[in-house]
Protein backbone atom coordinates (compact mmCIF):
# COMPACT_ATOMS: atom_id res chain seq x y z
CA UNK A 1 -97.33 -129.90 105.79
CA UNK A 2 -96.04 -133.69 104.87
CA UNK A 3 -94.60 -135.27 107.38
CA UNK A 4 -94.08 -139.25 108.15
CA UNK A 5 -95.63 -140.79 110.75
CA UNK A 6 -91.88 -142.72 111.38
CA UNK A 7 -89.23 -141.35 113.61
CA UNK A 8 -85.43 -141.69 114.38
CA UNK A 9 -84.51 -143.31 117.57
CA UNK A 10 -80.39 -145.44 117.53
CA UNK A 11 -80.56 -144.71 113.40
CA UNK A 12 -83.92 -147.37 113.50
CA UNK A 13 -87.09 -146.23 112.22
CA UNK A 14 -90.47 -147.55 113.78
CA UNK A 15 -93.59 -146.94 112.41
CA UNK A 16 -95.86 -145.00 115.39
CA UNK A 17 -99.18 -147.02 113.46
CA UNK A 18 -97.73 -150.59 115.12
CA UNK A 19 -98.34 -150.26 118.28
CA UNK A 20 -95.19 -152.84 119.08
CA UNK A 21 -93.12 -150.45 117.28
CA UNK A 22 -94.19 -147.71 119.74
CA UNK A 23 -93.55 -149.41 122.89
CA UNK A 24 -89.96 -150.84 121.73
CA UNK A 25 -89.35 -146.89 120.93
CA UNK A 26 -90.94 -146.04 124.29
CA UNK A 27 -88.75 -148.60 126.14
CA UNK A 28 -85.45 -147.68 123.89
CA UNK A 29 -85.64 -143.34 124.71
CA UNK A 30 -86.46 -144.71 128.46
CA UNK A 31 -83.44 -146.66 128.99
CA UNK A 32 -81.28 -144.33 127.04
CA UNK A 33 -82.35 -141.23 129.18
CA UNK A 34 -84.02 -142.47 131.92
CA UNK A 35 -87.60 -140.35 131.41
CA UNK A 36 -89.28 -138.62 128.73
CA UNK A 37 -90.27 -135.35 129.92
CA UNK A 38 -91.66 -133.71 126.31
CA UNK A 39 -93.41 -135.37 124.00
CA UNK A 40 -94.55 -133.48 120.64
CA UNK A 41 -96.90 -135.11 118.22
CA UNK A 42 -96.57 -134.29 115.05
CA UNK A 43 -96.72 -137.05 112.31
CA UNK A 44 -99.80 -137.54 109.80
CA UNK A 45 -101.21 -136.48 106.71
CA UNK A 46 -99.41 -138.54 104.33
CA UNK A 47 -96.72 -141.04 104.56
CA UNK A 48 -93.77 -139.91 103.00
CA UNK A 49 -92.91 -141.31 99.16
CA UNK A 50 -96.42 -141.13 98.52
CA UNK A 51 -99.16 -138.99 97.08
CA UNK A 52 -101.57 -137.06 99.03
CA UNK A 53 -105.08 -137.80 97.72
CA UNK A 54 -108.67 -136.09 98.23
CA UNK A 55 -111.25 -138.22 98.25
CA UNK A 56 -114.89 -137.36 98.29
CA UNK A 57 -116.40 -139.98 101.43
CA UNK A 58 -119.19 -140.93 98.86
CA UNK A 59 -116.22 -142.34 97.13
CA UNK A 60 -113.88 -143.01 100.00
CA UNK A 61 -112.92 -146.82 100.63
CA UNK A 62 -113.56 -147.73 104.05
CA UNK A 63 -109.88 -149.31 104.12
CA UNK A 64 -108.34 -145.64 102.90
CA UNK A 65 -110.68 -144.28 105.93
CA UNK A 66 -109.11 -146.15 108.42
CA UNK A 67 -106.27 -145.84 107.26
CA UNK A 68 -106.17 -142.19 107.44
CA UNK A 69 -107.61 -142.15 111.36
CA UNK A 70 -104.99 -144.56 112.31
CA UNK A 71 -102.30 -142.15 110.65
CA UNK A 72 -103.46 -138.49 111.72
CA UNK A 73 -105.07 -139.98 115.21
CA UNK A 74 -103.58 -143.50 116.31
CA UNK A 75 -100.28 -142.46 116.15
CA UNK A 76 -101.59 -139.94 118.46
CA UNK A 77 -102.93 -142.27 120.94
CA UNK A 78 -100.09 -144.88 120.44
CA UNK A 79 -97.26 -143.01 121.58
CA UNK A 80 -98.89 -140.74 124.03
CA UNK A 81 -100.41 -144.11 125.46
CA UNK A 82 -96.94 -145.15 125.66
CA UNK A 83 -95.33 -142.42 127.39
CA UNK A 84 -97.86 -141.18 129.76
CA UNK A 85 -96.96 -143.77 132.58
CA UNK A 86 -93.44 -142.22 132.76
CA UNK A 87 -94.72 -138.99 132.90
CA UNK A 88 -97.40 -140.03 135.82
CA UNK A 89 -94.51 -141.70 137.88
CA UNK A 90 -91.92 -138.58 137.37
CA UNK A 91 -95.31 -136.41 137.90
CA UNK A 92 -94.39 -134.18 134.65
CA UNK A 93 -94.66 -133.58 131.54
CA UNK A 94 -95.67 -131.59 128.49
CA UNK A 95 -97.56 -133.26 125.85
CA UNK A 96 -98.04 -131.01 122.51
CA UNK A 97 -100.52 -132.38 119.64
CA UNK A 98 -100.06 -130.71 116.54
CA UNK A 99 -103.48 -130.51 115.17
CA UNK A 100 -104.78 -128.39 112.42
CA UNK A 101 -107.30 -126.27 111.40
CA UNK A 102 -108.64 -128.67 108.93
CA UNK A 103 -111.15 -130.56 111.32
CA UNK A 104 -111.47 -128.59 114.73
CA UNK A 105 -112.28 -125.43 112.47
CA UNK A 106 -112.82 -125.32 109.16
CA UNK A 107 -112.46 -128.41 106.60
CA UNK A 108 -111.53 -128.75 102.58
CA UNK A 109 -113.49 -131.19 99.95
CA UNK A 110 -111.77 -134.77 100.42
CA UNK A 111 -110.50 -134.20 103.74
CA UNK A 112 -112.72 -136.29 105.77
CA UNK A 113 -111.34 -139.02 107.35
CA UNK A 114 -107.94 -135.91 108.08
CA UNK A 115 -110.61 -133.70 109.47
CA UNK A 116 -112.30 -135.97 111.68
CA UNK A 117 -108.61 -137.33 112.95
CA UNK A 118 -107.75 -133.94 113.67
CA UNK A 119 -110.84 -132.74 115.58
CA UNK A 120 -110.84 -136.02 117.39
CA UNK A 121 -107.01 -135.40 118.30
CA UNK A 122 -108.41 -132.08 119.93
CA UNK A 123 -111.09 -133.78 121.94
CA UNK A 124 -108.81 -136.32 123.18
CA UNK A 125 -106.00 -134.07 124.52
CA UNK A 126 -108.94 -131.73 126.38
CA UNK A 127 -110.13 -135.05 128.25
CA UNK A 128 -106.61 -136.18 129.00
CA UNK A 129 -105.38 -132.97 130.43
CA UNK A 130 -108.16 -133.11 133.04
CA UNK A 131 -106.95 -136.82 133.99
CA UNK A 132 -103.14 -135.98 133.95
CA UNK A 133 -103.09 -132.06 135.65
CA UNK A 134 -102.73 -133.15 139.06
CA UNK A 135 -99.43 -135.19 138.09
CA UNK A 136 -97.97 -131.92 136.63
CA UNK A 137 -98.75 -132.68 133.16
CA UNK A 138 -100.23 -130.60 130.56
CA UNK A 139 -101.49 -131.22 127.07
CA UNK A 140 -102.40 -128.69 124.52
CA UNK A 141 -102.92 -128.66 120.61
CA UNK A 142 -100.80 -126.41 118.38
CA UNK A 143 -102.89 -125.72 115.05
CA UNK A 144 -101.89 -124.93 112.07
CA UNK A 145 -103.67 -123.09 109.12
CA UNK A 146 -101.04 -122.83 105.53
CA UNK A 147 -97.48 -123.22 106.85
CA UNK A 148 -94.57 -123.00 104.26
CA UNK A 149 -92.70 -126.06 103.69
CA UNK A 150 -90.81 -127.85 100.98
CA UNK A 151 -94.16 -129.84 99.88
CA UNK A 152 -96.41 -126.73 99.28
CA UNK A 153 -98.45 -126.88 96.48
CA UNK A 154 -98.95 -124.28 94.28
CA UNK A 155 -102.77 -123.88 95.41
CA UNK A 156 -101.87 -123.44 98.83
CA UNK A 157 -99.27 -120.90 98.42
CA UNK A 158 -102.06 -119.06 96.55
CA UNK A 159 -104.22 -119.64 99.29
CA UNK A 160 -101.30 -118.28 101.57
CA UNK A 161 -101.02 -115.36 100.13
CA UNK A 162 -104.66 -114.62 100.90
CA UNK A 163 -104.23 -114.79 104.86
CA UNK A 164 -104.41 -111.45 106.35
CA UNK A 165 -100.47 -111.21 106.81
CA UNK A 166 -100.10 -112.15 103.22
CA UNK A 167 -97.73 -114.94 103.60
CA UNK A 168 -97.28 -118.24 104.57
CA UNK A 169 -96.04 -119.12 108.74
CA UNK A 170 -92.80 -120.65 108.89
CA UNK A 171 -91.63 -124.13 110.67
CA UNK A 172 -89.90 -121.73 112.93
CA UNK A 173 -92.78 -119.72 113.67
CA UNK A 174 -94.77 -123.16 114.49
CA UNK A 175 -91.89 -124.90 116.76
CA UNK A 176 -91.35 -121.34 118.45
CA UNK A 177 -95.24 -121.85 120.01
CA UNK A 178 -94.35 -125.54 120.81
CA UNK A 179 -91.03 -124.50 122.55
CA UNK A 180 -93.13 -121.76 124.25
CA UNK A 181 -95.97 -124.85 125.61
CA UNK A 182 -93.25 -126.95 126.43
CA UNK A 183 -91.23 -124.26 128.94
CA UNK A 184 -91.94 -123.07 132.43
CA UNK A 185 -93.39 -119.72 130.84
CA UNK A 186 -96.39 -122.16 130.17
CA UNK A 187 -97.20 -123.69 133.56
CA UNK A 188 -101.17 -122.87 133.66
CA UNK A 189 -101.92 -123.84 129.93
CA UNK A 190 -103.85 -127.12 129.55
CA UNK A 191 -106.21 -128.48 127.32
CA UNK A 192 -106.16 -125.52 125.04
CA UNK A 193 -105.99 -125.32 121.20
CA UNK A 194 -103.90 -122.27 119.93
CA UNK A 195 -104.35 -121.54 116.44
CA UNK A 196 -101.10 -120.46 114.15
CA UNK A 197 -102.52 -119.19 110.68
CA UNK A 198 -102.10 -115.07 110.17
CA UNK A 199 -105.78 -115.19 110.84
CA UNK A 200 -106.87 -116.66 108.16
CA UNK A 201 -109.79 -118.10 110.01
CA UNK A 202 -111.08 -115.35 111.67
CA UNK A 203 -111.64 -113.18 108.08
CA UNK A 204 -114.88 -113.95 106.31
CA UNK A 205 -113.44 -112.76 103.07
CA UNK A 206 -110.55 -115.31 101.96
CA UNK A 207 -110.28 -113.97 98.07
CA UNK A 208 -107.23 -111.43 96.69
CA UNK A 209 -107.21 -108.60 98.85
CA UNK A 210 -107.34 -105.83 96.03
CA UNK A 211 -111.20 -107.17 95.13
CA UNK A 212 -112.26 -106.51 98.58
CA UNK A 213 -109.91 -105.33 101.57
């Protein structure tokens, strides 16, 4: 899934890797509505109007490293950093880091600097919901394994179609889990990682089905 690590606020974009950006964001949402009661992380991977690329770390440029943990895990820790003081003073809120399966998992060839952002994402929100639980606030991880989207390539709808339910998830299947973490059906659920992939991680075999099961 592409998404940009930029989002919408009065028609302005800010860019969640400047940390000034953040806080005027932070600061704009606040005085427009008074609180922020959900917050849902979900940029990284690539920025969008460019390229993803896969980059063996024997060949990786410490510069594109970086640059990939401040993308799939700073913008993590720079809004959430942001927000959490509202949330301690209104003593709520429901923080939701949408992780992946890449990293905390399993991993892909030229994924390493995404992996270790999104493992490291995990390991962050599992410290933070101990800190924040007695102020009513819970943070969990949402992970996704191949998830249909405009962007698919053709090698991971392949690999979609190799997941025990055949398919791809859905957007709507992913936000569904979110909306469920984020309502009052959810109350007890902190610090966990919930994995969203048609089990495609729990089957040893990951090959067409007819050549084995």
């Amino acid at each position: 899934m592409k998404v940009t690590n930029k989002v919408i606020s009065d028609k302005k974009l800010a860019d969640l890797m400047d940390r000034g950006q953040v806080k005027n964001l932070v600061d704009r949402v606040i005085n427009d509505f008074g609180r922020i009661d959900i917050l849902a992380n979900n940029a990284g991977m690539v920025q969008v109007g460019q390229e993803e690329s896969f980059v063996n770390m024997a060949d990786l440029a410490p510069a594109d490293w970086d640059e990939g943990i401040d993308r799939n895990l700073n913008t993590c820790f720079n809004i959430t950093h942001a927000v959490l003081p509202t949330m301690i003073k209104n003593k709520y809120g429901r923080i939701i880091n949408v992780s992946s399966v890449t990293g905390p998992v399993v991993s892909n060839p030229g994924e390493t600097a995404y992996s270790a952002a999104k493992a490291a994402m995990v390991g962050m929100s599992r410290s933070l919901a101990i800190e924040v639980a007695k102020y009513n606030i819970t943070v969990n991880n949402v992970a996704p394994g191949w998830i249909g989207t405009g962007s698919s390539t053709q090698e991971e709808k392949v690999a979609a179609q190799n997941t025990p339910m055949g398919r791809a998830g859905t957007s709507r299947e992913v936000t569904n889990l979110i909306a469920f973490l984020v309502s009052d059906e959810s109350t007890y659920i902190t610090g966990q990682m919930i994995v969203i992939d048609g089990g495609n991680t729990i089957q040893e075999y990951k090959g067409p089905s007819d050549l084995y099961y």
